[in-house]
N, C-alpha and C. Protein backbone atom coordinates (compact mmCIF):
# COMPACT_ATOMS: atom_id res chain seq x y z
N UNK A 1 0.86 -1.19 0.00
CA UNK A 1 0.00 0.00 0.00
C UNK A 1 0.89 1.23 0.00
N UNK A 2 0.89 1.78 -1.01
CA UNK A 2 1.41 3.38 -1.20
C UNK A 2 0.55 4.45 -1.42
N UNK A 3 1.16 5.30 -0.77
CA UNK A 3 0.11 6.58 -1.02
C UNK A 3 0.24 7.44 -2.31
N UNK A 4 1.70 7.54 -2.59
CA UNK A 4 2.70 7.96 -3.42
C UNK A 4 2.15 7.99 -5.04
N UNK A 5 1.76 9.07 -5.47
CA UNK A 5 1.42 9.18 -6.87
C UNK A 5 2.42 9.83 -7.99
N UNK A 6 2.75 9.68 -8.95
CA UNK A 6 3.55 10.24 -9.75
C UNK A 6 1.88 11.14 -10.69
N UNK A 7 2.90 12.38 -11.12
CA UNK A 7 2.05 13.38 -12.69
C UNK A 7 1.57 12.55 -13.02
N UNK A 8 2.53 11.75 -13.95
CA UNK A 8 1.74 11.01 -14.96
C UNK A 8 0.82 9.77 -14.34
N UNK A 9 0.63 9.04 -13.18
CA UNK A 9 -0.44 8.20 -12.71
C UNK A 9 -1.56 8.86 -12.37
N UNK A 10 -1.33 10.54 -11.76
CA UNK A 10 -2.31 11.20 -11.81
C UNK A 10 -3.16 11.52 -12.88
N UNK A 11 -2.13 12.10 -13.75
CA UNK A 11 -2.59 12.53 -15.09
C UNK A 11 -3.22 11.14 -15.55
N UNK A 12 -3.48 10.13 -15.57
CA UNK A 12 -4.02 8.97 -16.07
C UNK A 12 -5.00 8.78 -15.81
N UNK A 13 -5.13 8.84 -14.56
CA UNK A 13 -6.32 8.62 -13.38
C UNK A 13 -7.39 9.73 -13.72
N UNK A 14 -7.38 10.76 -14.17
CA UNK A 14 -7.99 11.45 -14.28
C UNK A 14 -8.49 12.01 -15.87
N UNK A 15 -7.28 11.82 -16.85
CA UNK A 15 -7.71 11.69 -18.38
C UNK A 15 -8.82 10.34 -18.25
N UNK A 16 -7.80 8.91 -18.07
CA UNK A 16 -8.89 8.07 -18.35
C UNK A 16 -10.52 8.11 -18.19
N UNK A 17 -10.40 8.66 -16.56
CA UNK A 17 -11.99 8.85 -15.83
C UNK A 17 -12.67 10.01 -17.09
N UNK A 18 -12.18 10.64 -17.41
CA UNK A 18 -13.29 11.55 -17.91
C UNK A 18 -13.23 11.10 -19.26
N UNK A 19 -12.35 10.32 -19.64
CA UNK A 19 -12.97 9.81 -21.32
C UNK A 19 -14.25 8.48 -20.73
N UNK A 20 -14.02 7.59 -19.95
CA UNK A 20 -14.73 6.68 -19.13
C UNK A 20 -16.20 7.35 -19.28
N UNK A 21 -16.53 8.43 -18.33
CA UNK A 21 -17.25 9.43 -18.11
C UNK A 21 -18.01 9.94 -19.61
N UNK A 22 -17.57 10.19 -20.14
CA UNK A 22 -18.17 10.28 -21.93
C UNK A 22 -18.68 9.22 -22.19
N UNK A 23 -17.70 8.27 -22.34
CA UNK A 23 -18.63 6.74 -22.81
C UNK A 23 -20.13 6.19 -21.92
N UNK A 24 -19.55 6.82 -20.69
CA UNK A 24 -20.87 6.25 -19.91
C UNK A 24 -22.31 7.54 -20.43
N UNK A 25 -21.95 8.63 -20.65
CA UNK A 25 -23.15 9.33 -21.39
C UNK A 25 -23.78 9.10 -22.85
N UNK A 26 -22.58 8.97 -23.57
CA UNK A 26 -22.80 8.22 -24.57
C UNK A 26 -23.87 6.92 -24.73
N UNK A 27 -23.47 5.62 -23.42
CA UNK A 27 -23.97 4.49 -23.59
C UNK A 27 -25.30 5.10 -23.09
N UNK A 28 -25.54 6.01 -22.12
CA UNK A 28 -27.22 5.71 -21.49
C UNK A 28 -27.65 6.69 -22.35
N UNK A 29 -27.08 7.38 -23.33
CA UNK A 29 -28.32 8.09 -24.32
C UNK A 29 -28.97 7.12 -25.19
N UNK A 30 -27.75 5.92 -25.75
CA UNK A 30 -28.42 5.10 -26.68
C UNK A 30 -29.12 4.28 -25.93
N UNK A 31 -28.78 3.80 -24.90
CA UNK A 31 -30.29 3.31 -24.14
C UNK A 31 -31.31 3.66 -24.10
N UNK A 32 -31.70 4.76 -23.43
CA UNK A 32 -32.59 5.76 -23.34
C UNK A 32 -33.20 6.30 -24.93
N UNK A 33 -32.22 6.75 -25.80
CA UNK A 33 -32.76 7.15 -27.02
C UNK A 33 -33.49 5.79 -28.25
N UNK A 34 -32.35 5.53 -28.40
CA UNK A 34 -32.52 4.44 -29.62
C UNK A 34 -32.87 2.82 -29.01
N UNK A 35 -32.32 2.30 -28.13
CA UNK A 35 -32.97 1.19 -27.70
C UNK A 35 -34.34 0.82 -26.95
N UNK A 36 -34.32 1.94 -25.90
CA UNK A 36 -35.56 1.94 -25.24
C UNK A 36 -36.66 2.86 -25.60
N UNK A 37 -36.41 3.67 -26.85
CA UNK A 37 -37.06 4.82 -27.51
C UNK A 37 -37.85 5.77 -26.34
N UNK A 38 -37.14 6.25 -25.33
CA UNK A 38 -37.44 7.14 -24.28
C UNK A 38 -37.57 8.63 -24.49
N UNK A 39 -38.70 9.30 -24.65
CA UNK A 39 -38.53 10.82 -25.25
C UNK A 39 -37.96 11.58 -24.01
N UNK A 40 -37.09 12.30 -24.42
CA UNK A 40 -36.51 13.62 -23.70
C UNK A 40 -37.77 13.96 -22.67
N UNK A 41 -38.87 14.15 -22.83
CA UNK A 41 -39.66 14.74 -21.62
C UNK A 41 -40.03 13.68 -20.80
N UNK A 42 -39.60 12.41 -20.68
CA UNK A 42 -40.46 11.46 -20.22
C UNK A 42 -38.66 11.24 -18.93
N UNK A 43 -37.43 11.22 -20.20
CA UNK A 43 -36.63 10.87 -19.13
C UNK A 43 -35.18 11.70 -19.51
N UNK A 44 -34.50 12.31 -18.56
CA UNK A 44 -33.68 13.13 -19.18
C UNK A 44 -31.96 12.21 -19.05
N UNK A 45 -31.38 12.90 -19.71
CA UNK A 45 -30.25 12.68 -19.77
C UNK A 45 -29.10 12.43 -18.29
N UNK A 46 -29.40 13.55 -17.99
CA UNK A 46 -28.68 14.17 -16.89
C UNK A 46 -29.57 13.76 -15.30
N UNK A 47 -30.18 12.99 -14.58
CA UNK A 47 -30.34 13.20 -13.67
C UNK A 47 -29.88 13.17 -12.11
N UNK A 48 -29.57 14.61 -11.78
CA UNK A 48 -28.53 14.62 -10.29
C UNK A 48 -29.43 14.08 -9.63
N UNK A 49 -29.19 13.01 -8.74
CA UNK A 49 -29.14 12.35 -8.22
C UNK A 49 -30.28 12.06 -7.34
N UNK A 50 -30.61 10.82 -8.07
CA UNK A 50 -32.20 10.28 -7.71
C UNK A 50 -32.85 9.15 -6.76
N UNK A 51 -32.93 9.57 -5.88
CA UNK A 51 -33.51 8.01 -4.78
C UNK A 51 -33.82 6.59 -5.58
N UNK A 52 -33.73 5.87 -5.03
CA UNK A 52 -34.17 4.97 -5.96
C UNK A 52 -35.71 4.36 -5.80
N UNK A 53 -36.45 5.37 -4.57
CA UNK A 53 -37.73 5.35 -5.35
C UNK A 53 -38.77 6.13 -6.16
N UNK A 54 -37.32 6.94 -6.79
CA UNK A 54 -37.60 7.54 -7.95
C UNK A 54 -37.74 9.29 -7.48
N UNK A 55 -37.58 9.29 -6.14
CA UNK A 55 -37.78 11.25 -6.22
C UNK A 55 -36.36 11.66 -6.27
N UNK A 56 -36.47 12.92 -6.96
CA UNK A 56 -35.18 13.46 -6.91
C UNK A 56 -34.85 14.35 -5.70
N UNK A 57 -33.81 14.16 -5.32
CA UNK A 57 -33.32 15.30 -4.39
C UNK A 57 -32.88 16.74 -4.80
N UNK A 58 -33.92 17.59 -3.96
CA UNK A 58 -33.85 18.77 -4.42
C UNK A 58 -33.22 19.58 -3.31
N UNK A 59 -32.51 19.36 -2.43
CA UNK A 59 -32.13 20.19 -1.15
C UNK A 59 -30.46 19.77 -1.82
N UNK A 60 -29.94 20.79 -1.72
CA UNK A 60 -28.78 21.31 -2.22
C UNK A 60 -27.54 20.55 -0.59
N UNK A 61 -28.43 21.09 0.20
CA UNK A 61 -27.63 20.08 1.54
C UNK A 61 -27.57 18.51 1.48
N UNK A 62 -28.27 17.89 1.33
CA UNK A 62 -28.37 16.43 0.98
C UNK A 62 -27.82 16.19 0.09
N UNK A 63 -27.88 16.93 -1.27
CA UNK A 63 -27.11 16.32 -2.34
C UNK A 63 -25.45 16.75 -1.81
N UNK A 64 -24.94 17.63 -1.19
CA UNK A 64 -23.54 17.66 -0.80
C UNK A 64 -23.18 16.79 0.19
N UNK A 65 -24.30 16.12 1.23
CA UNK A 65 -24.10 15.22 2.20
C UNK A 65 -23.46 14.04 1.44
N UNK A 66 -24.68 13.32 0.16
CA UNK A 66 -24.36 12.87 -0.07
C UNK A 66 -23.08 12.30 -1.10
N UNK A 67 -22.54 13.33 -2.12
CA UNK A 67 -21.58 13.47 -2.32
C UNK A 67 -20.21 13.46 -1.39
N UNK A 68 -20.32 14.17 -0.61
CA UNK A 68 -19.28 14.17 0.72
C UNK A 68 -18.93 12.96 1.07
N UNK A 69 -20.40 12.16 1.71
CA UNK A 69 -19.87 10.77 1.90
C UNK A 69 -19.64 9.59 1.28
N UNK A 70 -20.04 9.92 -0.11
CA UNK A 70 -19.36 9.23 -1.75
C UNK A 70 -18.15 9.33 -1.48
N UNK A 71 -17.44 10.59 -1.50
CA UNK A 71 -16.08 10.58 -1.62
C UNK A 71 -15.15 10.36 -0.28
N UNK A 72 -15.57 10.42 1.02
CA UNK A 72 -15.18 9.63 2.08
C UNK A 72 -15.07 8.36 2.07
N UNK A 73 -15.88 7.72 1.81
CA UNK A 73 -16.38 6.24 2.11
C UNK A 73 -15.25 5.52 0.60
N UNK A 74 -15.08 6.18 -0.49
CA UNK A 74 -14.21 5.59 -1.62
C UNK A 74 -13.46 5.08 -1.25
N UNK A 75 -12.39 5.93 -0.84
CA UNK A 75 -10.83 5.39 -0.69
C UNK A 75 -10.88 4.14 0.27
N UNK A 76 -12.23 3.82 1.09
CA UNK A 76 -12.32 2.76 1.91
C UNK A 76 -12.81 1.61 1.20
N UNK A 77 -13.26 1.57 0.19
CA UNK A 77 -13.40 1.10 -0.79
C UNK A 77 -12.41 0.22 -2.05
N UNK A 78 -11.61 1.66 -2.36
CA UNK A 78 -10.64 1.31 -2.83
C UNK A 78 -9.31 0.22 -1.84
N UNK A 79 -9.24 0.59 -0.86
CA UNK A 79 -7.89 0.48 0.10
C UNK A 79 -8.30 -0.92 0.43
N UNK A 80 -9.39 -1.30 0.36
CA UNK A 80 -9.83 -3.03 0.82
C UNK A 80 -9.94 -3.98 -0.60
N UNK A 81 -10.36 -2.81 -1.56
CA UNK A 81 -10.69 -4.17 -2.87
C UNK A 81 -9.15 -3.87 -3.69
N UNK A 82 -8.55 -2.78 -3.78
CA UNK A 82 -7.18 -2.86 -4.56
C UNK A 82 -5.73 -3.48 -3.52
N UNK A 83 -5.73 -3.47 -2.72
CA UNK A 83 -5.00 -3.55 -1.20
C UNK A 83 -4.98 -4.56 -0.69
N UNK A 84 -6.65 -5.05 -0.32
CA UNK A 84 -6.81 -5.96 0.75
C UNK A 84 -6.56 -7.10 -0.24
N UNK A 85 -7.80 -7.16 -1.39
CA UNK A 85 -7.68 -8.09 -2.50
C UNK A 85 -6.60 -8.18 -3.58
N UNK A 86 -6.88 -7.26 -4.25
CA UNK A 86 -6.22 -7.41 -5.23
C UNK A 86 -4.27 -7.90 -5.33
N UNK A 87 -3.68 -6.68 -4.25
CA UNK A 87 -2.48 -7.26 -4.53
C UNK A 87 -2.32 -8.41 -4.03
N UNK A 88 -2.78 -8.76 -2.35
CA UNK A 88 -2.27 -10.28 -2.29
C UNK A 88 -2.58 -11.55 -3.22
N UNK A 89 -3.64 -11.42 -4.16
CA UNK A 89 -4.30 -12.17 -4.87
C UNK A 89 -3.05 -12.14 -6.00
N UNK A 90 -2.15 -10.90 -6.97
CA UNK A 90 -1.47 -11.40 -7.36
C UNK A 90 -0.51 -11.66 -7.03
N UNK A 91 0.08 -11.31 -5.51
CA UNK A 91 0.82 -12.01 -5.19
C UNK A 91 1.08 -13.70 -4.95
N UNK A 92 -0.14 -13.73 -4.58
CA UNK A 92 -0.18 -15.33 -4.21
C UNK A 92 -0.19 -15.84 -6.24
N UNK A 93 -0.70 -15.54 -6.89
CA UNK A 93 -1.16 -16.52 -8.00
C UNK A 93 0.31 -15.76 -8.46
N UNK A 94 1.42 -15.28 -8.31
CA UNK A 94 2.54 -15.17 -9.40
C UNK A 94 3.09 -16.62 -9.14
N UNK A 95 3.45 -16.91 -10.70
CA UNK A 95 4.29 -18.27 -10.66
C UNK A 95 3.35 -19.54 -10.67
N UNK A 96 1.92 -19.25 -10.88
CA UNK A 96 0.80 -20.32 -10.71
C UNK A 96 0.08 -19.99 -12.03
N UNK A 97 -0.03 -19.02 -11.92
CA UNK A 97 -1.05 -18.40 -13.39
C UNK A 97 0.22 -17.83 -14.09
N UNK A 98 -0.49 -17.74 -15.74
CA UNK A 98 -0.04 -16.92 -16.50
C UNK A 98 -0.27 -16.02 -16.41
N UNK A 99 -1.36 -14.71 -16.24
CA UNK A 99 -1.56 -13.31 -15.76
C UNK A 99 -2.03 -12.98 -14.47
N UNK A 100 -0.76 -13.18 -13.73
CA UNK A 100 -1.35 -13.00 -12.25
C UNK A 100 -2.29 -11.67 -12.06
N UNK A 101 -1.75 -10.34 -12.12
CA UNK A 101 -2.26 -9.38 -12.26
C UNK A 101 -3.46 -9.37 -12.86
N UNK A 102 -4.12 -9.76 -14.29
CA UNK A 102 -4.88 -9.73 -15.02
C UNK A 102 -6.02 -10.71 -14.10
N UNK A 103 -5.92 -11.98 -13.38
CA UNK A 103 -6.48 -12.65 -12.86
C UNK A 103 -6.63 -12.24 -11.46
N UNK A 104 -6.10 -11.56 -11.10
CA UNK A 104 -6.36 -11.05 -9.66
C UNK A 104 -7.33 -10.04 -9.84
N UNK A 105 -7.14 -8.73 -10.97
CA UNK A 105 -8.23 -7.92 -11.37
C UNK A 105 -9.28 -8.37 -11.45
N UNK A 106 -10.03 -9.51 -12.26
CA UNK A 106 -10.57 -10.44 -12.27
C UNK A 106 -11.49 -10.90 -11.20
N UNK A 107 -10.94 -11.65 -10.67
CA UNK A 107 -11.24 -12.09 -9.27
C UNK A 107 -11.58 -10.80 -8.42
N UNK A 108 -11.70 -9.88 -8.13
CA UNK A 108 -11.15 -9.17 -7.17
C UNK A 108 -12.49 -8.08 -8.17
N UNK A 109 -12.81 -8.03 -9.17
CA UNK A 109 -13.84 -7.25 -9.87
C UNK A 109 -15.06 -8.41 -9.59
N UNK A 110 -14.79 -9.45 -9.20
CA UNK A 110 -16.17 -10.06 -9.09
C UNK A 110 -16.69 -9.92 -7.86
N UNK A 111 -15.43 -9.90 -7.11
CA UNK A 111 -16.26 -9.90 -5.61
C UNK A 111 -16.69 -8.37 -4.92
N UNK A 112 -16.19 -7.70 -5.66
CA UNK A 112 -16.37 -6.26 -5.85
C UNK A 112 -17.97 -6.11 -6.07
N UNK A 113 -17.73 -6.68 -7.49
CA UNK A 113 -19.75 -6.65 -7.83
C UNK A 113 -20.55 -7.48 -6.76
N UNK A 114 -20.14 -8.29 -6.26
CA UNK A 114 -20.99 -9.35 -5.10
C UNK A 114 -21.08 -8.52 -3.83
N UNK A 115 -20.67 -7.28 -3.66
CA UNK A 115 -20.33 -6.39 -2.70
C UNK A 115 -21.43 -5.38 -3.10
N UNK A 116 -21.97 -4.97 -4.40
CA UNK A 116 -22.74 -4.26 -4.52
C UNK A 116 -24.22 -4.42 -4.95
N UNK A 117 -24.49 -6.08 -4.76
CA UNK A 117 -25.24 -6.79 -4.81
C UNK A 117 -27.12 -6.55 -4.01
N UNK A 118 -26.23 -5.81 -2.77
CA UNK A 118 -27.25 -5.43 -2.09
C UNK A 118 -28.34 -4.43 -2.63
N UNK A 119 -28.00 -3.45 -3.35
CA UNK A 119 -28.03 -2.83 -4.12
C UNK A 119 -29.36 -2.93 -5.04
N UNK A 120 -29.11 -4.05 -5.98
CA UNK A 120 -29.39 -4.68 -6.70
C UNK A 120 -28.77 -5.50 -7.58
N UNK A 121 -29.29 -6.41 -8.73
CA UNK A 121 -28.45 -7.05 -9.52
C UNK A 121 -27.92 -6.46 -10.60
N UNK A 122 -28.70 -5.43 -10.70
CA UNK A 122 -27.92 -4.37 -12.24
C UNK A 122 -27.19 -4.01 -11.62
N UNK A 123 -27.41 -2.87 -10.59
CA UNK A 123 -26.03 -2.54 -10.18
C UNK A 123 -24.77 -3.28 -9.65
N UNK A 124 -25.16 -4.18 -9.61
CA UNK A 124 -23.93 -5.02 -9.39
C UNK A 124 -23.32 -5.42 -10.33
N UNK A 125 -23.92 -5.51 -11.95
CA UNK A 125 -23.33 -6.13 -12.69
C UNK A 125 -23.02 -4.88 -13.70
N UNK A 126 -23.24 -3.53 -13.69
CA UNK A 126 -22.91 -2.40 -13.67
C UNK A 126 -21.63 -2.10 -13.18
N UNK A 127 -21.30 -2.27 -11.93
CA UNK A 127 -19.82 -2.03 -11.37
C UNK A 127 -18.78 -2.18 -11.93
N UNK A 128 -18.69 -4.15 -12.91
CA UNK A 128 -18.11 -5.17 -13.31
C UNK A 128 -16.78 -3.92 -14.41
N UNK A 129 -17.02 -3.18 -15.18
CA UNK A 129 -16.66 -2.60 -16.04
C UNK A 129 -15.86 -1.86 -15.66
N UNK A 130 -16.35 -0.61 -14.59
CA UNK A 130 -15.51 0.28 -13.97
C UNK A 130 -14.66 -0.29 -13.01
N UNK A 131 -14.85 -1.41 -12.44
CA UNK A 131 -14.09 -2.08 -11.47
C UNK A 131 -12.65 -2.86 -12.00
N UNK A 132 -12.75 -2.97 -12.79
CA UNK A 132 -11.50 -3.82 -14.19
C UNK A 132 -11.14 -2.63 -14.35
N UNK A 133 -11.29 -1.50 -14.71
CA UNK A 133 -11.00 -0.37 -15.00
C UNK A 133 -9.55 0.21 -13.82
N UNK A 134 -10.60 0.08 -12.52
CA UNK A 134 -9.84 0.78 -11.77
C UNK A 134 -8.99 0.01 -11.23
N UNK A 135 -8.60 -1.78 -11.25
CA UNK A 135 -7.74 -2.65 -11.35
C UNK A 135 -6.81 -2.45 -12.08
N UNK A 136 -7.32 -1.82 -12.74
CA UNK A 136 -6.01 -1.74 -14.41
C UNK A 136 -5.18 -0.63 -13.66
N UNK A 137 -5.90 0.44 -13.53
CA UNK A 137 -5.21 1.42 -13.06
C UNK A 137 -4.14 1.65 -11.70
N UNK A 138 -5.01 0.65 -10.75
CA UNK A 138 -3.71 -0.14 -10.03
C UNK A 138 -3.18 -0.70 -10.37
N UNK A 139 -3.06 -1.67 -11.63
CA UNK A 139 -1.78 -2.48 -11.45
C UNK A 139 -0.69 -1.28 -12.47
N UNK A 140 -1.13 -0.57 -13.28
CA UNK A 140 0.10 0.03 -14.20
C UNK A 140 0.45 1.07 -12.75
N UNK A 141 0.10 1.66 -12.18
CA UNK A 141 0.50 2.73 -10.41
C UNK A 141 1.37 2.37 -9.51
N UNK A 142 0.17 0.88 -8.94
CA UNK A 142 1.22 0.43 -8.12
C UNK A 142 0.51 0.95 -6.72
N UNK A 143 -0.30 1.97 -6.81
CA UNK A 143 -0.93 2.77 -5.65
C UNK A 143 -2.12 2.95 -5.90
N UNK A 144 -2.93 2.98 -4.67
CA UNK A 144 -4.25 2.84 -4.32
C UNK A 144 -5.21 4.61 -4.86
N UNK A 145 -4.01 5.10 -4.82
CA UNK A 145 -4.42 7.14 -4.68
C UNK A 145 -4.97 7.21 -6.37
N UNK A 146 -4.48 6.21 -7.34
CA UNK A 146 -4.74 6.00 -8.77
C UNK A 146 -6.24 5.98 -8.88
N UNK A 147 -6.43 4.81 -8.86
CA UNK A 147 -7.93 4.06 -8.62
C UNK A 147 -8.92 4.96 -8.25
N UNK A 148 -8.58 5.34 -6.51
CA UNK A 148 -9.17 5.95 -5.81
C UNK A 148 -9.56 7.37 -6.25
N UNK A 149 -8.87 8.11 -7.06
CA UNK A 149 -9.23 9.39 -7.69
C UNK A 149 -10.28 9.13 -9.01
N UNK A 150 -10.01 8.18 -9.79
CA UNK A 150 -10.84 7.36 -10.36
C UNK A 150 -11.80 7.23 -10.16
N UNK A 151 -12.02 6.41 -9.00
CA UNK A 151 -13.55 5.82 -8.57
C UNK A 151 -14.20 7.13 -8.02
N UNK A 152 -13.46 8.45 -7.62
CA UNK A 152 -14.73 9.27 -6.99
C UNK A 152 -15.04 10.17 -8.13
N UNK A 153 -13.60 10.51 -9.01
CA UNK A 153 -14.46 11.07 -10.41
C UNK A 153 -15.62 10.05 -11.24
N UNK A 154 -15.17 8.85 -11.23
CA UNK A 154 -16.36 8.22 -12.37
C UNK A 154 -17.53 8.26 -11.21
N UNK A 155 -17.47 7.78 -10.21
CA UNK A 155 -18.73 8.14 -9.41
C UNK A 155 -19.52 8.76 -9.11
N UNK A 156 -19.46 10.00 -8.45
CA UNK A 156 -19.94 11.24 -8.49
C UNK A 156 -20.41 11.60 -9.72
N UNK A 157 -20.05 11.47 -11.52
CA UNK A 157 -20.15 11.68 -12.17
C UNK A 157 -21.56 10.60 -12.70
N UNK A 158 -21.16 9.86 -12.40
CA UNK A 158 -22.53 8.09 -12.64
C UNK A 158 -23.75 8.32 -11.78
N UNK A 159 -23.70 8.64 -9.95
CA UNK A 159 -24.90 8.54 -9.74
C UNK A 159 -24.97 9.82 -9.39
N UNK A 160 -24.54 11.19 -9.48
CA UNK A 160 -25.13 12.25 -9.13
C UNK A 160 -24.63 12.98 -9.80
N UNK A 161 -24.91 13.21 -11.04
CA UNK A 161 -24.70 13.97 -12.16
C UNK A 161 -25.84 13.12 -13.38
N UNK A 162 -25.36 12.03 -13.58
CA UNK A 162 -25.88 11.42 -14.97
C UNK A 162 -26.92 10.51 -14.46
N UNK A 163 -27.22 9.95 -13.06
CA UNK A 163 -28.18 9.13 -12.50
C UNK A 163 -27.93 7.85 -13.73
N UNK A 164 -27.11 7.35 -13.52
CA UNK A 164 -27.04 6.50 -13.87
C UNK A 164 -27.90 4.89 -13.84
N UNK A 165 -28.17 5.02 -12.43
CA UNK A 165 -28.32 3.61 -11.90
C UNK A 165 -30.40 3.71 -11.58
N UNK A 166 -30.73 5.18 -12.42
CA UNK A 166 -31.88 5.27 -12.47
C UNK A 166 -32.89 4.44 -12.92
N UNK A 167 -33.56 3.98 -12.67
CA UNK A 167 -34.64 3.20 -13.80
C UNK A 167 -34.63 2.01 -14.10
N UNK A 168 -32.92 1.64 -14.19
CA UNK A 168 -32.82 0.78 -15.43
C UNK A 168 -33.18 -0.53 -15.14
N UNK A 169 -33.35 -1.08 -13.44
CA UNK A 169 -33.80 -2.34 -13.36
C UNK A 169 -35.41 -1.88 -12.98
N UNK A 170 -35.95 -0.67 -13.71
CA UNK A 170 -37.38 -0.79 -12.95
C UNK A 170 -38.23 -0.72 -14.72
N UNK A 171 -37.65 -0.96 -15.52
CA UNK A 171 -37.98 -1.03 -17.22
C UNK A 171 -38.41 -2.74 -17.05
């Protein structure tokens, strides 16, 4: 576990997330637009951040509460699934597997999603993508501060900005 970031892991961590961040607006317009043929007045693009029984939060305090403790609660997040899991996992499988790293990401992105399970099952199987993501980004780092800047930009950006995780298991 290092805290220790270099420019360029920063600079990574944070280019990648916001091209990430595009693709994920990208993918729920064509959901929303062309697959699920959803008109603009019925469901918008953008929704900051929506209960999941569907009201939006309109108190400017709550939505910073909850942001606040998005980005608290991450790095605890990160520091147990890149840290706790992930490196000993390739540590133990070097010299057993052919991509230790690649298989520890792996492993370590599934139980990740089985972690967000509670949730629901989309969102759990939602995670699967960004979670390989931010594996990757630990293993080229080396440090948890990678990921972790990662996961609170793509986050913050997924459920309280773009409401991501809106609707989509209630279609």
């Amino acid at each position: 576990l290092t805290w220790r970031i270099s420019r360029r892991d920063l600079w990574d961590s944070v280019r990648w997330s916001l091209v990430f961040c595009a693709v994920l607006t990208i993918a729920k317009w064509i959901v929303l637009r062309v697959i699920l043929e959803v008109p603009p007045a019925e469901r918008a693009l953008f929704e900051f951040w929506v209960l999941d029984n569907g009201e939006a939060v309109t108190s400017a305090l709550l939505y910073l509460a909850g942001v606040a403790f998005y980005t608290v609660t991450t790095p605890l997040q990160e520091i147990g699934t890149r840290s706790a899991l992930q490196a000993p996992l390739q540590t133990f499988l070097g010299g057993v597997v052919r991509y230790p790293g690649w298989t520890a990401n792996i492993l370590t992105t599934l139980m990740f999603a089985v972690l967000h399970a509670h949730l629901n099952p989309v969102v759990a199987m939602m995670v699967v993508v960004p979670s390989l993501f931010w594996g990757w980004l630990f293993q080229r780092s080396g440090t948890v501060v990678s990921p972790t800047i990662s996961h609170i930009i793509i986050g913050i950006y997924a459920v309280f900005i773009l409401g991501l995780f809106v609707g989509f298991d209630q279609r």
